[in-house]
N, C-alpha and C. Protein backbone atom coordinates (compact mmCIF):
# COMPACT_ATOMS: atom_id res chain seq x y z
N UNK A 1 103.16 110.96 107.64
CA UNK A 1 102.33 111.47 106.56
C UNK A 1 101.53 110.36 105.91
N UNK A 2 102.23 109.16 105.93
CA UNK A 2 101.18 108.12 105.17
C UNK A 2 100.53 107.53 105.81
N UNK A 3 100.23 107.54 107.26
CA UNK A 3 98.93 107.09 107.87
C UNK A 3 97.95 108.04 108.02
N UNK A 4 98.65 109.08 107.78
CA UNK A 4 97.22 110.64 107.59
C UNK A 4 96.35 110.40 106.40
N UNK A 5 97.37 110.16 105.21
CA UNK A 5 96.20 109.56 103.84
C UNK A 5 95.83 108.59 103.82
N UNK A 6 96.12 107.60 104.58
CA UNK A 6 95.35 106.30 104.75
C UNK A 6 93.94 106.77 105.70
N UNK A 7 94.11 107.42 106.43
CA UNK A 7 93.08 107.80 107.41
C UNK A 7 91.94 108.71 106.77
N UNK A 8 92.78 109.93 105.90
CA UNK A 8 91.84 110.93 105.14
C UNK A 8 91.08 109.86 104.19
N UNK A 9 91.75 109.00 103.27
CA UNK A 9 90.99 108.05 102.20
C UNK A 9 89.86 107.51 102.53
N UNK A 10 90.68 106.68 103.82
CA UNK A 10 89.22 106.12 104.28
C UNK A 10 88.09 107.01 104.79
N UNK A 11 88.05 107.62 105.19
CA UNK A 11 86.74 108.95 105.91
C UNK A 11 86.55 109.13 104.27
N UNK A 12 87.17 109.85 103.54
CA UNK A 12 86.02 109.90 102.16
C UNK A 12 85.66 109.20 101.57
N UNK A 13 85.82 107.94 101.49
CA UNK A 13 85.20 106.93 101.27
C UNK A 13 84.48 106.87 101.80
N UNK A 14 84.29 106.41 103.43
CA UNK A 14 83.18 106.10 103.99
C UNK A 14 82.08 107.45 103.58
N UNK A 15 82.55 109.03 103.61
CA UNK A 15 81.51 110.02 103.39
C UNK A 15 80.89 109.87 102.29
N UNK A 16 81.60 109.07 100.99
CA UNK A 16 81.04 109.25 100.11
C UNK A 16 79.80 108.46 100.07
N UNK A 17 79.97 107.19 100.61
CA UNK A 17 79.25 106.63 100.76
C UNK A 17 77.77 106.39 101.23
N UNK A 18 78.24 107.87 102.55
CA UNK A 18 77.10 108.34 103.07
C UNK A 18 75.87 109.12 102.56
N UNK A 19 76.79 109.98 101.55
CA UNK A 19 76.26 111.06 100.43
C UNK A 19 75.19 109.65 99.83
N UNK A 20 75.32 108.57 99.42
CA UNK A 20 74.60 107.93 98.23
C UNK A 20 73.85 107.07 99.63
N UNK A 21 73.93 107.02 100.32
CA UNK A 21 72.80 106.37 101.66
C UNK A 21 71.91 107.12 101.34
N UNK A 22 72.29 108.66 101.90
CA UNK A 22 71.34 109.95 101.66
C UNK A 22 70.27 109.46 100.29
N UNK A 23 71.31 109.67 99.22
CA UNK A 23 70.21 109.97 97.58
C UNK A 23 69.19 108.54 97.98
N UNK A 24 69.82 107.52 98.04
CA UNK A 24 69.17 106.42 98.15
C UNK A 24 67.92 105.96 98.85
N UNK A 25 68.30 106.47 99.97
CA UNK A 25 67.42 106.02 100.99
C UNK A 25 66.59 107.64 101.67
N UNK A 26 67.04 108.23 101.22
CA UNK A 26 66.29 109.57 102.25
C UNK A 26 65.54 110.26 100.85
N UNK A 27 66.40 110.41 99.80
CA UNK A 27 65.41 110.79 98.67
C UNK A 27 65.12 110.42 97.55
N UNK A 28 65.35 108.92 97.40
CA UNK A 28 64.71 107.53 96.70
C UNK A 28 65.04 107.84 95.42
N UNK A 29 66.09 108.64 95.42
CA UNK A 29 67.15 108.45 93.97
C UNK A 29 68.26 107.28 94.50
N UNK A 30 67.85 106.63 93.06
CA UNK A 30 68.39 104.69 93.33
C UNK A 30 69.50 105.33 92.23
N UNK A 31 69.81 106.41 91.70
CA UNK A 31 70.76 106.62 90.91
C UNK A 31 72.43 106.91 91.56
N UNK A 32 73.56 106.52 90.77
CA UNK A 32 74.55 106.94 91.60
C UNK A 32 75.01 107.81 91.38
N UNK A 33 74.80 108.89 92.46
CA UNK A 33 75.11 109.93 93.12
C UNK A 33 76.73 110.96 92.28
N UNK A 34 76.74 111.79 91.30
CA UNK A 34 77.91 112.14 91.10
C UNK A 34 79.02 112.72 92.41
N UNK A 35 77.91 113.02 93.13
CA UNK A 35 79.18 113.28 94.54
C UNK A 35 79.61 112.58 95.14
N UNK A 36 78.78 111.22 95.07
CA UNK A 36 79.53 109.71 95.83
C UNK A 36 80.70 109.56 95.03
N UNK A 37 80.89 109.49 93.73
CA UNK A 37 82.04 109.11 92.39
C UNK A 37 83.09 109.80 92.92
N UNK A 38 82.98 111.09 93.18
CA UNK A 38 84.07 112.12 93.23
C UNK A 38 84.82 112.30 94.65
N UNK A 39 83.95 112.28 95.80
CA UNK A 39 84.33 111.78 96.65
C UNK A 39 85.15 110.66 97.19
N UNK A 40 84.40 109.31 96.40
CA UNK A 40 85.07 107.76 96.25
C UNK A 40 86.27 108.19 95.65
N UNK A 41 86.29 108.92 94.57
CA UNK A 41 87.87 108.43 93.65
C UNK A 41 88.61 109.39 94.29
N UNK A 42 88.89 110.67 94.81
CA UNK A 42 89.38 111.41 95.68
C UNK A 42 90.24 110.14 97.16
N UNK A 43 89.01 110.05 97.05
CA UNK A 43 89.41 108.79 98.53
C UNK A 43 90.13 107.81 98.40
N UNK A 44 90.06 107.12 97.36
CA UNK A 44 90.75 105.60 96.19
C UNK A 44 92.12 106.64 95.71
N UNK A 45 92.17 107.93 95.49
CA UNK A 45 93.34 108.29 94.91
C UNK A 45 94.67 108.44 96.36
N UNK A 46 93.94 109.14 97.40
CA UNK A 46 94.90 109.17 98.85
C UNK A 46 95.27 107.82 99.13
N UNK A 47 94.18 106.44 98.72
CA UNK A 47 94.71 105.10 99.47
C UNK A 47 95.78 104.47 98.57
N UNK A 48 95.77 105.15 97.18
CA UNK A 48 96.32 104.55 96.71
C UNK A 48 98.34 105.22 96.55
N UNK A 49 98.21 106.56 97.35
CA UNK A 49 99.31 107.52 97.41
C UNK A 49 99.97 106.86 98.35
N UNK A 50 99.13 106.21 99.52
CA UNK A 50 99.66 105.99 100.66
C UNK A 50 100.11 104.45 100.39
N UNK A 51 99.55 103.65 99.30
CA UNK A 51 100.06 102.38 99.25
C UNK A 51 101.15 102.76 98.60
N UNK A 52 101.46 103.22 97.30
CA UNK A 52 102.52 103.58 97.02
C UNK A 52 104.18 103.83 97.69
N UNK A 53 103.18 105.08 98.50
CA UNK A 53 104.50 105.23 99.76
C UNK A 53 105.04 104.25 100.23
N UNK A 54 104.01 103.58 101.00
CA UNK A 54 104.68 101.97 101.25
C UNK A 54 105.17 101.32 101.18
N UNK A 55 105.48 101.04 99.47
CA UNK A 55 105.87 99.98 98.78
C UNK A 55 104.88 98.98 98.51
N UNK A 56 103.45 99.38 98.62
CA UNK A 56 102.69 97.94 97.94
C UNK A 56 102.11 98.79 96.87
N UNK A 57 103.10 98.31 95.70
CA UNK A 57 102.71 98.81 94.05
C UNK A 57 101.62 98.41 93.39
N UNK A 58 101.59 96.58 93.91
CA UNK A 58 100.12 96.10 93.20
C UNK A 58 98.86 96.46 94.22
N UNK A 59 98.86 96.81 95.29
CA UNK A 59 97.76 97.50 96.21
C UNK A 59 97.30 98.81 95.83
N UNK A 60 98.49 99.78 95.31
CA UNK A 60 98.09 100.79 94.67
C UNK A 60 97.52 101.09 93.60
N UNK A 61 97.63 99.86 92.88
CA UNK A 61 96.73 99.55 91.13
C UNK A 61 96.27 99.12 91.43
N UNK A 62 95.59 98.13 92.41
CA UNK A 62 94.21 97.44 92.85
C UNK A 62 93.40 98.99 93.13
N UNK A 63 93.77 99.20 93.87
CA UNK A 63 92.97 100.54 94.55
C UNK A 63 92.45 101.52 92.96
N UNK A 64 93.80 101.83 92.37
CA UNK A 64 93.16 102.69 91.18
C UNK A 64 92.68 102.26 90.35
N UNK A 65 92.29 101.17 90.19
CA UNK A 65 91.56 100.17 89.58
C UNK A 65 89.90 100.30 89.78
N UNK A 66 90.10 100.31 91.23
CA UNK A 66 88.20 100.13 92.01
C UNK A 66 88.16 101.98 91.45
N UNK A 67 89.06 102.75 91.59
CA UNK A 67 88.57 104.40 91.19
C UNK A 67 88.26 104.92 90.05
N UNK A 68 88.89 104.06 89.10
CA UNK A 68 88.81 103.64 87.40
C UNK A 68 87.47 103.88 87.43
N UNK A 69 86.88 101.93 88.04
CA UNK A 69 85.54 101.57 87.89
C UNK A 69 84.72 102.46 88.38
N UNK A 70 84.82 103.16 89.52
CA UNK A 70 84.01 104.72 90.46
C UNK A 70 83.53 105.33 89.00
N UNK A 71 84.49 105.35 88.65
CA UNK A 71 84.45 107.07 87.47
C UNK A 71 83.41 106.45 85.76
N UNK A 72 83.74 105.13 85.46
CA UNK A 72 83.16 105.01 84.56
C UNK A 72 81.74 104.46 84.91
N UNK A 73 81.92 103.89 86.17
CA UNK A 73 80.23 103.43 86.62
C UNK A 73 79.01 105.72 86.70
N UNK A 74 80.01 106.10 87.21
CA UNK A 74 79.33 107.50 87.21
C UNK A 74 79.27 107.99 85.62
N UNK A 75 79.77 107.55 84.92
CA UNK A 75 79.48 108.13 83.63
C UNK A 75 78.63 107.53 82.97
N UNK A 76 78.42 106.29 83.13
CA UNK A 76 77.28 105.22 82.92
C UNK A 76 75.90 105.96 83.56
N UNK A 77 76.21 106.43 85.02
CA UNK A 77 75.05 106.79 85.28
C UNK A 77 74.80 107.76 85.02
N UNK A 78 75.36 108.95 84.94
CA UNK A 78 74.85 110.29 83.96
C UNK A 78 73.91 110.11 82.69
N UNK A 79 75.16 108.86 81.80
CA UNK A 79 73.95 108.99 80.32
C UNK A 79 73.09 108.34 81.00
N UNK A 80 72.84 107.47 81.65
CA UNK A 80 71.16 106.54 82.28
C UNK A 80 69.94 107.97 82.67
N UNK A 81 71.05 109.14 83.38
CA UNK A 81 69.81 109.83 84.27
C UNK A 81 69.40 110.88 83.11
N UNK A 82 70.30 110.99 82.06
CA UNK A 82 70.23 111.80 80.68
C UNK A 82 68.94 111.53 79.96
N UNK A 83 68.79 110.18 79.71
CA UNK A 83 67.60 109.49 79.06
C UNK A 83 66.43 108.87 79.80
N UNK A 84 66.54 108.92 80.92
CA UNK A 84 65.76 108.72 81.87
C UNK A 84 64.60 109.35 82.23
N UNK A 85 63.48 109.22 81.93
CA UNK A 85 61.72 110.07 81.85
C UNK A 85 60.79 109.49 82.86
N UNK A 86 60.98 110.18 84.00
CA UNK A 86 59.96 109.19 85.36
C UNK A 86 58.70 109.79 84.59
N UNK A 87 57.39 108.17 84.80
CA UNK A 87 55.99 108.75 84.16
C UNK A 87 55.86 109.21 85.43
């Protein structure tokens, strides 16, 4: 079971990632993506179930650490796209 969430984590990670390639590069929103966030921390939450399992405790707070930062960098970017007026 814990190399299945190591495996699922990583694929949503990498998808999420893909999702903000997309906004970025295919439709030149340089903004970050709320489905990349949700995706990422979804993904950061399985790697960090599966470190757990393990026994690597400080790998698992490293990890929810980077999902922390996911979630408040996306809330950062909401109020940015909130106040944000393309001329």
């Amino acid at each position: 079971m814990g190399s299945t969430l190591l495996i699922v984590g990583l694929i949503l990670i990498i998808l999420g990632w893909l999702v903000q390639f997309y906004y970025s590069v295919g439709r030149k929103l340089f903004a970050l993506s709320l489905k990349f966030v949700v995706i990422y921390v979804v993904g950061c939450i399985l790697l960090a179930i599966d470190a757990f399992q393990k026994g690597g405790g400080l790998m698992g707070i490293l990890i929810l650490v980077g999902g922390a930062l996911a979630i408040i960098s996306g809330v950062f970017a909401k109020n940015a796209r909130k106040y944000y007026r393309p001329t």
